[in-house]
C-alpha atoms as a PDB file:
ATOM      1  CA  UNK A   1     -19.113  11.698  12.658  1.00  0.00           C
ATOM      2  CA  UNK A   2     -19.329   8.001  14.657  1.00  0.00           C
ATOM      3  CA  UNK A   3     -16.404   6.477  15.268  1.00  0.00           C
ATOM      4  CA  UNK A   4     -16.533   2.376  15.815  1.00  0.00           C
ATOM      5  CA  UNK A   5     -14.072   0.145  16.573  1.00  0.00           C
ATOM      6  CA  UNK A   6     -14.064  -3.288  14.579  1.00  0.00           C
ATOM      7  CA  UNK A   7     -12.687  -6.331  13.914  1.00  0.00           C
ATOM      8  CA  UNK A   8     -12.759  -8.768  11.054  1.00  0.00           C
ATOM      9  CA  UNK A   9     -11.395 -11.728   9.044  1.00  0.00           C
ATOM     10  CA  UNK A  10      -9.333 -11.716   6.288  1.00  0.00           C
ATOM     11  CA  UNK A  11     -10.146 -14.224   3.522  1.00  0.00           C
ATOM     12  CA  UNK A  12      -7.544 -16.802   4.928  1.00  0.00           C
ATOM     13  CA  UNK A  13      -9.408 -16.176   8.316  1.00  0.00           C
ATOM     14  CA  UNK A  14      -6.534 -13.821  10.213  1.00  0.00           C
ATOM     15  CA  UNK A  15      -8.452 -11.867  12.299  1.00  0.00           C
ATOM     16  CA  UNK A  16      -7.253  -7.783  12.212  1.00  0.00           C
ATOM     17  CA  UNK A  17      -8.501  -4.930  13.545  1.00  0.00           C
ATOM     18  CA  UNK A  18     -10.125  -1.635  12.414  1.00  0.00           C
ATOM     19  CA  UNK A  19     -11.938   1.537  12.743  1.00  0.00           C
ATOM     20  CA  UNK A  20     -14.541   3.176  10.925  1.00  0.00           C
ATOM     21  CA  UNK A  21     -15.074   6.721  10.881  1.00  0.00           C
ATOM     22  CA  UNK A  22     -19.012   7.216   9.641  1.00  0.00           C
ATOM     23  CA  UNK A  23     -20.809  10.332   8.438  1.00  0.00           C
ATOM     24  CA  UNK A  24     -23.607  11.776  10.380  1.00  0.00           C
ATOM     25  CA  UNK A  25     -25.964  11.039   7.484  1.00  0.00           C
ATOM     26  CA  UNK A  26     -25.877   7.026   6.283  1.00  0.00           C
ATOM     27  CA  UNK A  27     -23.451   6.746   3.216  1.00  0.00           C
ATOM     28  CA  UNK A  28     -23.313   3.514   0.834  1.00  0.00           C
ATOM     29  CA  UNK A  29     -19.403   4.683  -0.200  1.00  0.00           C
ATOM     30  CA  UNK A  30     -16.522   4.233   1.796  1.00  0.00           C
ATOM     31  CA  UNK A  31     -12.562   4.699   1.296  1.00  0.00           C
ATOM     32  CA  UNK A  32     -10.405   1.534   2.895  1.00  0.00           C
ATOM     33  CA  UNK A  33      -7.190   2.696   4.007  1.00  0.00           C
ATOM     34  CA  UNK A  34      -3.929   0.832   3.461  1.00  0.00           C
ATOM     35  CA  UNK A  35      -0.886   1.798   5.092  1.00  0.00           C
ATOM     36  CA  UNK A  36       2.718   1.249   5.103  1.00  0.00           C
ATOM     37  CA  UNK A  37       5.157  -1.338   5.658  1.00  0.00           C
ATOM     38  CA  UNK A  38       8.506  -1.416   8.056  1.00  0.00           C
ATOM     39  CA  UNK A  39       6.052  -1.496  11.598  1.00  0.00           C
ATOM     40  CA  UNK A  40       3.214   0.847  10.640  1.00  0.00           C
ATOM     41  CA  UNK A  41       0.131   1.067  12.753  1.00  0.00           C
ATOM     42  CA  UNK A  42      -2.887   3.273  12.390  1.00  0.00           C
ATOM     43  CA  UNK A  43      -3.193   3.249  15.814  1.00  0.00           C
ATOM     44  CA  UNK A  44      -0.027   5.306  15.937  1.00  0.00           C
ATOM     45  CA  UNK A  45      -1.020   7.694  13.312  1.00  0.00           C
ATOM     46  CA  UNK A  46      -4.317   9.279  14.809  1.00  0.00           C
ATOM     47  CA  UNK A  47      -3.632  12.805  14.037  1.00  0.00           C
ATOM     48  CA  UNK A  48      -3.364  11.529  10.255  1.00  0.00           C
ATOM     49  CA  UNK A  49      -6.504   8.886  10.580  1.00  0.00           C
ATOM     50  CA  UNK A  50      -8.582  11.608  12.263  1.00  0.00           C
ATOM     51  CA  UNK A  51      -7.988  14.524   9.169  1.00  0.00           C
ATOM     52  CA  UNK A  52      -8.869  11.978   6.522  1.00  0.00           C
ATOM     53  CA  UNK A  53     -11.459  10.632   8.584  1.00  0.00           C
ATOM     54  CA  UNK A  54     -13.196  14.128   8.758  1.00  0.00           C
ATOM     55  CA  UNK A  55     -12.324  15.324   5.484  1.00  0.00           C
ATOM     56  CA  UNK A  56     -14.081  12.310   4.000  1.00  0.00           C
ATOM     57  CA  UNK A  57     -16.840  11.761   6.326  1.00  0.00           C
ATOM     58  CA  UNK A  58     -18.162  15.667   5.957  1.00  0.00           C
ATOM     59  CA  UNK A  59     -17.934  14.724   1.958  1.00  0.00           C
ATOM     60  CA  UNK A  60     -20.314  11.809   2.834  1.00  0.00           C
ATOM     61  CA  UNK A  61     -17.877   9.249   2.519  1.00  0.00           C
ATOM     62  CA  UNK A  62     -17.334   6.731   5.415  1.00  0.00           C
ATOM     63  CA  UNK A  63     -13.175   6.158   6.002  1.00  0.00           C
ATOM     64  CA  UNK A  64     -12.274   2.470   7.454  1.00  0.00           C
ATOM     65  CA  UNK A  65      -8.528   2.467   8.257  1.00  0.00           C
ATOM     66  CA  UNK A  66      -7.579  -0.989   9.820  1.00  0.00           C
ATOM     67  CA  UNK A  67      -4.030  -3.043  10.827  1.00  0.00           C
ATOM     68  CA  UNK A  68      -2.972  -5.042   8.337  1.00  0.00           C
ATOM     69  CA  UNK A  69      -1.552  -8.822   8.659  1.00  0.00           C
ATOM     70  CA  UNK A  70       2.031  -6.726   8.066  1.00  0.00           C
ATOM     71  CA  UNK A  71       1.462  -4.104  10.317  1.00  0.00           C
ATOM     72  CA  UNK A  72       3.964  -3.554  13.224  1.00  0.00           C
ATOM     73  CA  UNK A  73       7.518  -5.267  13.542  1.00  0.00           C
ATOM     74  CA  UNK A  74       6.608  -8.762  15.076  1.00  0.00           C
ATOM     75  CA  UNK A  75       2.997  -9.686  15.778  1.00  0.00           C
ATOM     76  CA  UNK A  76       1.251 -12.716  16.871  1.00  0.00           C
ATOM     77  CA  UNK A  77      -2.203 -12.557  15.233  1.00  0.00           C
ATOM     78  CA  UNK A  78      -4.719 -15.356  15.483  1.00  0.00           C
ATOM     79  CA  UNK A  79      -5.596 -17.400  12.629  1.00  0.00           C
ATOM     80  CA  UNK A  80      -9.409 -19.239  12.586  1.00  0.00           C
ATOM     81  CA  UNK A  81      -9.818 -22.655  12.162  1.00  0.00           C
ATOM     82  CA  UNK A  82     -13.439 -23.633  12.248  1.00  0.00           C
ATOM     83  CA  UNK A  83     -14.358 -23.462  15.864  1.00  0.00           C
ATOM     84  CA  UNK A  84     -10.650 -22.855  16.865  1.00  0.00           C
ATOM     85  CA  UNK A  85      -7.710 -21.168  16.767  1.00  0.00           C
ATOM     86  CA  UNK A  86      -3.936 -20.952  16.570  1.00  0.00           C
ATOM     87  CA  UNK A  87      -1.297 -17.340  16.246  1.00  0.00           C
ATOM     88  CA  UNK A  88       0.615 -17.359  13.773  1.00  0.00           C
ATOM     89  CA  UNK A  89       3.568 -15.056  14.084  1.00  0.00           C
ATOM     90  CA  UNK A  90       3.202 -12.136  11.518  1.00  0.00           C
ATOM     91  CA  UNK A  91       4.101  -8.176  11.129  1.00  0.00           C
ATOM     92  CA  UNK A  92       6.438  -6.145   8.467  1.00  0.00           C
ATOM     93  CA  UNK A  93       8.778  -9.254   9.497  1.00  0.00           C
ATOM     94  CA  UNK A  94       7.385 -12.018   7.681  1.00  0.00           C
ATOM     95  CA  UNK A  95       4.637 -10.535   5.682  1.00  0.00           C
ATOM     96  CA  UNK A  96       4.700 -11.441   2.034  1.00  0.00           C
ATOM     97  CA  UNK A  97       2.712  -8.799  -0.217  1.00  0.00           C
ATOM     98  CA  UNK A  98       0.984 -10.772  -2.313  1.00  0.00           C
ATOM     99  CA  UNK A  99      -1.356 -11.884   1.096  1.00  0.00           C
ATOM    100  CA  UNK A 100      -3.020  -8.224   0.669  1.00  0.00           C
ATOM    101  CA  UNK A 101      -5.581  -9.441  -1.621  1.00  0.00           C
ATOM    102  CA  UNK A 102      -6.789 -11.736   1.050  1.00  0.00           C
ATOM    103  CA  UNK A 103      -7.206  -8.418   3.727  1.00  0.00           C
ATOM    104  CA  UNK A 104      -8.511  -6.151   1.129  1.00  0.00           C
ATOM    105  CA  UNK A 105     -11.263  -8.704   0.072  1.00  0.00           C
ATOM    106  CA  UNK A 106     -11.488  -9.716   3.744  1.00  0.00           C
ATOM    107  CA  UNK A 107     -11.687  -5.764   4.828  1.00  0.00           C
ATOM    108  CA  UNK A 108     -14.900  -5.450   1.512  1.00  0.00           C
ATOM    109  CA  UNK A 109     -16.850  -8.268   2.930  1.00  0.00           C
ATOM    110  CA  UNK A 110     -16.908  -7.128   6.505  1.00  0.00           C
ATOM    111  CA  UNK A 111     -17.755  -3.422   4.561  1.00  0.00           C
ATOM    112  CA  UNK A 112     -20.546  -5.441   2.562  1.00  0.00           C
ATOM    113  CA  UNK A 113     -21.996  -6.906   5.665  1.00  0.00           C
ATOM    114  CA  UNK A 114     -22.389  -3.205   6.956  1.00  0.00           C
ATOM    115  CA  UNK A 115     -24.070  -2.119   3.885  1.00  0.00           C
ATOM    116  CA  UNK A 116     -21.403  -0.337   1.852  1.00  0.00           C
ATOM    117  CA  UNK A 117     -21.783  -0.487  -1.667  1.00  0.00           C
ATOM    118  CA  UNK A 118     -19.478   1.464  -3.439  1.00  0.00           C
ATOM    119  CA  UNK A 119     -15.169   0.820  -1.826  1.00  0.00           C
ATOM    120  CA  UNK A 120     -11.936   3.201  -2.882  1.00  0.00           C
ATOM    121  CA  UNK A 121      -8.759   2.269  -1.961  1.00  0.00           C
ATOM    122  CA  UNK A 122      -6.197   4.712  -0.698  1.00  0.00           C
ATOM    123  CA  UNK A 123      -2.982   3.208   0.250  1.00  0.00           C
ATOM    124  CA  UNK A 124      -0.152   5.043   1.225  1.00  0.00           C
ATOM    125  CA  UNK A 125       3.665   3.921   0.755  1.00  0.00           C
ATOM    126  CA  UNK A 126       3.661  -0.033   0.565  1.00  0.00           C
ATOM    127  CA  UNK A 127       0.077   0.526   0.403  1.00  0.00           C
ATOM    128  CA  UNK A 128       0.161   2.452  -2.998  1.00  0.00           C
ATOM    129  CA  UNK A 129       1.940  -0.932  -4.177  1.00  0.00           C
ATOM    130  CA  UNK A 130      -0.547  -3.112  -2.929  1.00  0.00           C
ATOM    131  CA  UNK A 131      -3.541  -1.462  -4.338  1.00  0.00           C
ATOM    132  CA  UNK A 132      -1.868  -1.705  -7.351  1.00  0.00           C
ATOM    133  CA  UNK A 133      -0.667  -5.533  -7.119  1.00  0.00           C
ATOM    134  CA  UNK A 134      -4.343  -5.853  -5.976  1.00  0.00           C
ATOM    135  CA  UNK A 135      -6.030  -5.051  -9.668  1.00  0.00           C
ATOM    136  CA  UNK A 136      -3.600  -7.142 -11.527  1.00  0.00           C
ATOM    137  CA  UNK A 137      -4.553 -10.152  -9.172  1.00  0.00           C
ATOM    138  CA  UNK A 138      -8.070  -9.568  -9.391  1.00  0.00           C
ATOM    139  CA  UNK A 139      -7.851  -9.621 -13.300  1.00  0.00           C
ATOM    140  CA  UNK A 140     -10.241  -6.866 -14.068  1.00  0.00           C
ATOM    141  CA  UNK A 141     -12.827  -8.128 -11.384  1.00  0.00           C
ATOM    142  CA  UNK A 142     -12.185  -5.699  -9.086  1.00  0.00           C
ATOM    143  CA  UNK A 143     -15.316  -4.647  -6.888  1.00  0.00           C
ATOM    144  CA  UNK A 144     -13.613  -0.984  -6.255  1.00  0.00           C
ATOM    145  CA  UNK A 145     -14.650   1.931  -8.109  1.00  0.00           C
ATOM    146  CA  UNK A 146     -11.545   4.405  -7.616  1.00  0.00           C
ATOM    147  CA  UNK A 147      -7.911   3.896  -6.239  1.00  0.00           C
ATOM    148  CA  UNK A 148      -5.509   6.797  -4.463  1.00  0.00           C
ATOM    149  CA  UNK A 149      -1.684   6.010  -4.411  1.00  0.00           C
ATOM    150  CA  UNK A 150       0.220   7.942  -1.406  1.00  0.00           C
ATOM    151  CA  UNK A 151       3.901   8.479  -2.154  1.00  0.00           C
ATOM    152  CA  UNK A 152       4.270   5.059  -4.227  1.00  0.00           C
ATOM    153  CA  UNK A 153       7.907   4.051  -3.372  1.00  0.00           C
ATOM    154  CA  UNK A 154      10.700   1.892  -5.076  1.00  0.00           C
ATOM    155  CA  UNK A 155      11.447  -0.850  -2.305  1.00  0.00           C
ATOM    156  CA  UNK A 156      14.040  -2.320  -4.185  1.00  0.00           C
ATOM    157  CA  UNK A 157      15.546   0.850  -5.778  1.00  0.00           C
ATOM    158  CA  UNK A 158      15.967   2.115  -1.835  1.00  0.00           C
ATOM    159  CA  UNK A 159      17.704  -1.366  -0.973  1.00  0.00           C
ATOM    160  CA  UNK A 160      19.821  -0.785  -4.215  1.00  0.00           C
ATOM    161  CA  UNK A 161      20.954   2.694  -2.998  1.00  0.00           C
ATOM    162  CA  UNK A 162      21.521   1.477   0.245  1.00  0.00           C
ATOM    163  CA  UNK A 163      23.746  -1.928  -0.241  1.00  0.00           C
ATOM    164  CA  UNK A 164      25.357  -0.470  -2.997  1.00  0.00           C
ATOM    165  CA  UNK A 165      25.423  -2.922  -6.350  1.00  0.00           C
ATOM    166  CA  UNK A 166      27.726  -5.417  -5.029  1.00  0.00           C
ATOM    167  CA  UNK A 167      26.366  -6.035  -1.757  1.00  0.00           C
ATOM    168  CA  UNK A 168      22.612  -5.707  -2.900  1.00  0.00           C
ATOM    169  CA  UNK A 169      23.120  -8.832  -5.349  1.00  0.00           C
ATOM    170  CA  UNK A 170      24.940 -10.425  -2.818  1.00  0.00           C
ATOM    171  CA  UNK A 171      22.003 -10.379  -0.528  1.00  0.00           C
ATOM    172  CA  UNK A 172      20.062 -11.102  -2.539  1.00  0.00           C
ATOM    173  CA  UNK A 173      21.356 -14.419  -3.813  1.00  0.00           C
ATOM    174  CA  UNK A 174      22.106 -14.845  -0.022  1.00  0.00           C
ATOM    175  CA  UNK A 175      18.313 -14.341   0.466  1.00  0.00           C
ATOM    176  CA  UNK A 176      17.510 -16.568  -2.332  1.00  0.00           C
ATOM    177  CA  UNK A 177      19.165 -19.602  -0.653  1.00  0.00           C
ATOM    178  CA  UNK A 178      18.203 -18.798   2.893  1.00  0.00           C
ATOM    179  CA  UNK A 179      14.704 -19.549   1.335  1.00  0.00           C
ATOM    180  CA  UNK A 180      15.783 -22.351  -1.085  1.00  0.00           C
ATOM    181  CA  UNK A 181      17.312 -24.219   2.191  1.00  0.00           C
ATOM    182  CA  UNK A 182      14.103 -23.579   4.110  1.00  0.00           C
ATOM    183  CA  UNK A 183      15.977 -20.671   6.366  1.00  0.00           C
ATOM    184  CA  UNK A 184      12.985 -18.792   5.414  1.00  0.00           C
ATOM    185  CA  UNK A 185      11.279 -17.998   8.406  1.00  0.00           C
ATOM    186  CA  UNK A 186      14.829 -17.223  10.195  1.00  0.00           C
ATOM    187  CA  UNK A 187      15.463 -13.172  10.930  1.00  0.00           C
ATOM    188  CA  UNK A 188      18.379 -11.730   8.118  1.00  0.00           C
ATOM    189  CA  UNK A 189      21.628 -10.455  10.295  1.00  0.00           C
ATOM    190  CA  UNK A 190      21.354  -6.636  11.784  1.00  0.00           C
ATOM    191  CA  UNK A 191      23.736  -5.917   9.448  1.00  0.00           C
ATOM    192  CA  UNK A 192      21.595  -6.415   6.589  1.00  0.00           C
ATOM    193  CA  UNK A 193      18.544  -4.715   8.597  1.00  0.00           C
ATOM    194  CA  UNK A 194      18.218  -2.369  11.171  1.00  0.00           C
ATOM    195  CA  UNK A 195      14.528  -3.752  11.942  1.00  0.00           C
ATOM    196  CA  UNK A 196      13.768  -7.458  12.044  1.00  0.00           C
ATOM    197  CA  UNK A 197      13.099  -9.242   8.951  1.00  0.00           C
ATOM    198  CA  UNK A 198      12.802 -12.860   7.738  1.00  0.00           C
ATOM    199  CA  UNK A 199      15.076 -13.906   4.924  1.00  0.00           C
ATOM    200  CA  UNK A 200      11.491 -14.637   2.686  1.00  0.00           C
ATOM    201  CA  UNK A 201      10.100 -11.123   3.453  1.00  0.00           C
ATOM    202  CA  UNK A 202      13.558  -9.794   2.756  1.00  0.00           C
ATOM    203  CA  UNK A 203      13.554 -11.708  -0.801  1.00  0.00           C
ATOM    204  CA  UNK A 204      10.090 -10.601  -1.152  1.00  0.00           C
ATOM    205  CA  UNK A 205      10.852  -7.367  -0.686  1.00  0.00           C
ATOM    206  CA  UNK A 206      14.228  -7.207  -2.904  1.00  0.00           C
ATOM    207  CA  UNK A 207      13.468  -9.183  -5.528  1.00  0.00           C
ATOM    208  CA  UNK A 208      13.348  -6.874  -8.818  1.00  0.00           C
ATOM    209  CA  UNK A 209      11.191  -9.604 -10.580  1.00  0.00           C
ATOM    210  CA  UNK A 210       9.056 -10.023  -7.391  1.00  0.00           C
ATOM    211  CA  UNK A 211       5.739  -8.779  -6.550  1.00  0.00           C
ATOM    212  CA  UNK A 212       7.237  -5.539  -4.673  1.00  0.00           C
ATOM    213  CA  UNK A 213       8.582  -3.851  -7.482  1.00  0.00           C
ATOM    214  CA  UNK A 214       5.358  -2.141  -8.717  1.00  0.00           C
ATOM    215  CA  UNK A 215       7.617   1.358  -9.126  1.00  0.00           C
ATOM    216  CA  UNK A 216      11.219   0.799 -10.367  1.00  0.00           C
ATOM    217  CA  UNK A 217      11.851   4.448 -10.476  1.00  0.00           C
ATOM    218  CA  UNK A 218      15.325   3.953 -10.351  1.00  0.00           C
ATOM    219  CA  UNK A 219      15.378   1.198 -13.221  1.00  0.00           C
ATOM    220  CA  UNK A 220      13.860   4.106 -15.201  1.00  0.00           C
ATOM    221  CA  UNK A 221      15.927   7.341 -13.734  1.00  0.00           C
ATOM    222  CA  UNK A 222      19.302   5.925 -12.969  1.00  0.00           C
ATOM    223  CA  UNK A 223      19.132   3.715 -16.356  1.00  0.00           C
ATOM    224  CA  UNK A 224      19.642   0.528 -13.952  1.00  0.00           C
ATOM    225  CA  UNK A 225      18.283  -2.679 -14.810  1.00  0.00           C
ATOM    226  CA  UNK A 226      17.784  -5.109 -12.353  1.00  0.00           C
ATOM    227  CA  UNK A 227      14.753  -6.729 -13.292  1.00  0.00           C
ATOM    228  CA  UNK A 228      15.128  -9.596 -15.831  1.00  0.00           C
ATOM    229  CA  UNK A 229      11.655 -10.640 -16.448  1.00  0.00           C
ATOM    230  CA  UNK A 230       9.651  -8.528 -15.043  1.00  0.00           C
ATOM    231  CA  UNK A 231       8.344  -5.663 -17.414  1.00  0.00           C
ATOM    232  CA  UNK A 232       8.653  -2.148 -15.246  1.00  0.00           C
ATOM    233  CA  UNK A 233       5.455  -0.484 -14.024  1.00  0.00           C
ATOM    234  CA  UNK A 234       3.651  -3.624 -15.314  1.00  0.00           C
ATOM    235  CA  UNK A 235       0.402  -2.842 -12.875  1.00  0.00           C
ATOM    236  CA  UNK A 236       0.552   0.768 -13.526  1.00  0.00           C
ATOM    237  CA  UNK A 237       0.349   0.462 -17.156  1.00  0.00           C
ATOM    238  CA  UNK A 238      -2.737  -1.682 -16.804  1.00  0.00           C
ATOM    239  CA  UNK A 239      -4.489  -0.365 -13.565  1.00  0.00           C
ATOM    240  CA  UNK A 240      -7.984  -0.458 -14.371  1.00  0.00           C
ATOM    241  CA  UNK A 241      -9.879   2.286 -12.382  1.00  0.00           C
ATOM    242  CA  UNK A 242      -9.415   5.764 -11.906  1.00  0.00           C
ATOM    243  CA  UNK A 243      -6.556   6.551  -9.901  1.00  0.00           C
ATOM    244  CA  UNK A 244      -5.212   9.869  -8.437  1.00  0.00           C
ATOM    245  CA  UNK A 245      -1.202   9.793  -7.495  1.00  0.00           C
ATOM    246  CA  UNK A 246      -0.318  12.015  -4.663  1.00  0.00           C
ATOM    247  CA  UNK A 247       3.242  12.512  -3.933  1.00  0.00           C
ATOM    248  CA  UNK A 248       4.396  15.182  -0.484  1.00  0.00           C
ATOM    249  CA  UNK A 249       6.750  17.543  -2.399  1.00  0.00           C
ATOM    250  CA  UNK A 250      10.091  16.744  -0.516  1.00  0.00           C
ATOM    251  CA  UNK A 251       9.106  12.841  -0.371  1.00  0.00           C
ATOM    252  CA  UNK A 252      12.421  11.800   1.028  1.00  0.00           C
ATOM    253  CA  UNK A 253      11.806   7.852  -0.924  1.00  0.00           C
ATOM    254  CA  UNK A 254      11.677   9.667  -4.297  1.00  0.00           C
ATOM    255  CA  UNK A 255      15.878   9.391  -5.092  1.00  0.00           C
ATOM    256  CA  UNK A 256      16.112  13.572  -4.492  1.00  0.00           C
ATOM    257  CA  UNK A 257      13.628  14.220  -7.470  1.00  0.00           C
ATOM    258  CA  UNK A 258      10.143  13.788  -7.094  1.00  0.00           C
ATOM    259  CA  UNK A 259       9.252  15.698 -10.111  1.00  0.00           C
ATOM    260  CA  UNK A 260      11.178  12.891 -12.197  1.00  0.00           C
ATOM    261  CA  UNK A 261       9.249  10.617 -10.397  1.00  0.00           C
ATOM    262  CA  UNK A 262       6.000  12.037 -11.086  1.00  0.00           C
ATOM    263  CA  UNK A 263       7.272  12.531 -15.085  1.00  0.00           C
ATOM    264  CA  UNK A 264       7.697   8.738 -15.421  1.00  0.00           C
ATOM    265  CA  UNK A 265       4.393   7.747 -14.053  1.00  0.00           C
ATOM    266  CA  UNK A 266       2.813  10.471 -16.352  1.00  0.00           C
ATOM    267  CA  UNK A 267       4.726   8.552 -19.285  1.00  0.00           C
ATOM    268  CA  UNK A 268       3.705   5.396 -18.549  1.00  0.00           C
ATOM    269  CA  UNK A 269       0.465   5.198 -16.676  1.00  0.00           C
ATOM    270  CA  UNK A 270      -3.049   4.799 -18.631  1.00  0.00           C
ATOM    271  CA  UNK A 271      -3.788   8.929 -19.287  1.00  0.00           C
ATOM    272  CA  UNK A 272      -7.607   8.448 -19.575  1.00  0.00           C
ATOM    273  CA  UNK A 273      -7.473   6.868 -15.913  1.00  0.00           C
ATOM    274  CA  UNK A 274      -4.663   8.487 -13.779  1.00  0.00           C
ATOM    275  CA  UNK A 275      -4.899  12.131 -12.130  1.00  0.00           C
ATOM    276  CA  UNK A 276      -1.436  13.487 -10.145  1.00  0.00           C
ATOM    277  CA  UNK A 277      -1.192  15.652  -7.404  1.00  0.00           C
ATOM    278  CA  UNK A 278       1.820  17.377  -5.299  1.00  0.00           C
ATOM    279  CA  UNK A 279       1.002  18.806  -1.609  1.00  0.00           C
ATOM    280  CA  UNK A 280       3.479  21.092  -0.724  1.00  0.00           C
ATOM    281  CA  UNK A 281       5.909  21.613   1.827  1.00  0.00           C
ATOM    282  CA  UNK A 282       5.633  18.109   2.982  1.00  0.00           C
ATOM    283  CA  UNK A 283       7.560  14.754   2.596  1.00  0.00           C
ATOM    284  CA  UNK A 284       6.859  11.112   2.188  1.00  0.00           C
ATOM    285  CA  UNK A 285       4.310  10.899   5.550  1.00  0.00           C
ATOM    286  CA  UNK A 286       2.149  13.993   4.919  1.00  0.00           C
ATOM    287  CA  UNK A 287       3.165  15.183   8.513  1.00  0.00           C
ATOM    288  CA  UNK A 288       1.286  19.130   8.715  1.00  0.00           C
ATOM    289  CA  UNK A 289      -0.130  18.458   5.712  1.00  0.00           C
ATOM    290  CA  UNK A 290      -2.831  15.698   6.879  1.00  0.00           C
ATOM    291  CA  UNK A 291      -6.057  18.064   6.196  1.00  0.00           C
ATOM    292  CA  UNK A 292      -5.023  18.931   2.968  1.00  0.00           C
ATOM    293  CA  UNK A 293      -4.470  15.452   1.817  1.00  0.00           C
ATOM    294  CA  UNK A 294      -8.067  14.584   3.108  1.00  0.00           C
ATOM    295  CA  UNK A 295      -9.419  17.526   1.208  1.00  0.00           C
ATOM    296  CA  UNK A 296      -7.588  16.118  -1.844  1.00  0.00           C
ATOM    297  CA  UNK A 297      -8.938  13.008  -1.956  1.00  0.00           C
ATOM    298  CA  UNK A 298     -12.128  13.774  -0.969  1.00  0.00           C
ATOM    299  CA  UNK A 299     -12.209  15.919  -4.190  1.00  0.00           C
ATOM    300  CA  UNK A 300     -11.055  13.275  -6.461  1.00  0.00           C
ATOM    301  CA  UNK A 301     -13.956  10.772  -4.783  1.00  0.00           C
ATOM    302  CA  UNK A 302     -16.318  13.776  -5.495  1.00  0.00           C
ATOM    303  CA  UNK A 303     -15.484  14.544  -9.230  1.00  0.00           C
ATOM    304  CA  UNK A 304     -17.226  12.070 -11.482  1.00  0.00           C
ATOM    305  CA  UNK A 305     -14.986  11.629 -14.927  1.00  0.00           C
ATOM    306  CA  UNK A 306     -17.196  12.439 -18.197  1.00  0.00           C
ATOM    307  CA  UNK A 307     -15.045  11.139 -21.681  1.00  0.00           C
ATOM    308  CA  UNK A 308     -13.765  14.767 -22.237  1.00  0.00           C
ATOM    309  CA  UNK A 309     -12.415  15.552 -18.599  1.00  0.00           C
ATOM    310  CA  UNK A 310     -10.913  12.208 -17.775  1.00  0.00           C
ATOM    311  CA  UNK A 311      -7.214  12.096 -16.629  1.00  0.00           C
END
């Protein structure tokens, strides 16, 4: 295995940072790794980069993992502008999720360049939303053959539970006219949030008919409706590659019941497509269980679907 540190432009011309774990033998496929949001860094999660890395690579599959434009608390990241350049101020804080199309095309042209052909996404977390906000934006034209989902979570079903109902529509109307008053960019009180956050990445992130809330598990368990527009598990229902769901099996974002979890995405996701998996005697980051997950995914990469063994 060759490991290679990189760096590259997203499609809006942030420059971020990456490494790429390659297998001994040249390989045309590679898995992009997406991780999660509220200051993660896979610079800080080597023991977990270095198990998938190997797990994949000795399957034959090369494993890029790079920092994303919300990765981290605060970050100033620098932004090209033709033969200049300016930092703009970034991180979990002010990210808005929607921007991940521009990394993940960014991240598949800098692949390209390389000579990687065939791209899986494996997001973990926030990244299990993106990759699935990602094929609804791209409209079918995706240019990835396979997705994994990591312990998909309900962003706004965890605020819910947290703020209680009063106080959760309370900041969020408070959120909504932070923005409206162009407060956006302003940090929310430490009240609100432990870790700094901008009142338009708060919104983005609470906002039941937002972009974030890919898996409304507590819409669908609790019988809560907070979305008005928005129909739940709208991406899921329409994802349009194969997709394996792995879930730790004491994932501590899963409302005390990950099997009720993993029974509404059974219900509702596309059967011919999806796959599930639970890793036991783990929780939401995989922590002891980091070579099993590789081996888990490097499975699903390796078994190619025929029309009577799909899903």
């Amino acid at each position: 295995m060759r490991l290679t540190l990189h760096s590259f432009d997203s499609t809006d011309r942030i420059a971020l940072p990456g490494l790429l774990y390659e297998p001994a033998r040249s390989s045309k496929s590679v898995a992009i790794w997406l991780h999660g949001n509220g200051g993660a860094s896979v610079f800080y999660s080597a023991s977990r980069m270095n198990a998938l890395g190997e797990a994949l690579t000795r399957r034959g599959v090369a494993f890029f993992t790079f920092n994303n434009r919300g990765a981290e608390v605060e970050k100033m990241l620098k932004r090209r502008r033709g033969r200049d350049s300016e930092y703009v101020m970034l991180g979990f804080a002010h990210e808005r999720i929607r921007d991940c199309v521009k990394d993940i095309d960014g991240a598949i042209a800098h692949l390209r360049a390389l000579g990687y052909r065939k791209f899986h996404l494996v997001g973990h977390s926030t990244g299990a939303n993106k990759i699935c906000l990602y094929d609804a934006k791209k409209r079918g034209l995706s240019p990835v053959t396979s997705y994994v989902l990591l312990g998909p979570g309900d962003d706004v079903g965890i605020a819910y539970e947290d703020l209680g109902n009063e106080r959760f529509h309370a900041t969020l109307e408070r959120a909504r006219s932070e923005v409206m008053r162009g407060r956006g960019s302003k940090i929310v009180p430490k009240s609100l949030s432990p870790r700094p956050i901008s009142w338009a990445s708060l919104l983005d992130t609470i906002d039941p008919d937002g972009d974030y809330n890919v898996f409304p598990f507590i819409e669908v368990i609790r019988g809560i409706r907070l979305s008005k527009r928005r129909p739940l598990f709208r991406e899921l229902r329409k994802i349009s590659k194969r997709t394996l769901v792995v879930f730790g099996e004491y994932d501590e974002y899963c409302f005390g019941d990950v099997p009720a979890c993993l029974d509404v995405l059974r219900e509702l996701a596309p059967k011919q497509r999806c796959r599930f998996a639970v890793i036991g005697d783990t929780g939401h980051s995989f922590h002891g269980a980091e070579a099993e997950l590789g081996e888990t995914i490097a499975d699903f990469f390796a078994t190619s679907p025929s029309p009577r063994s799909r899903g």
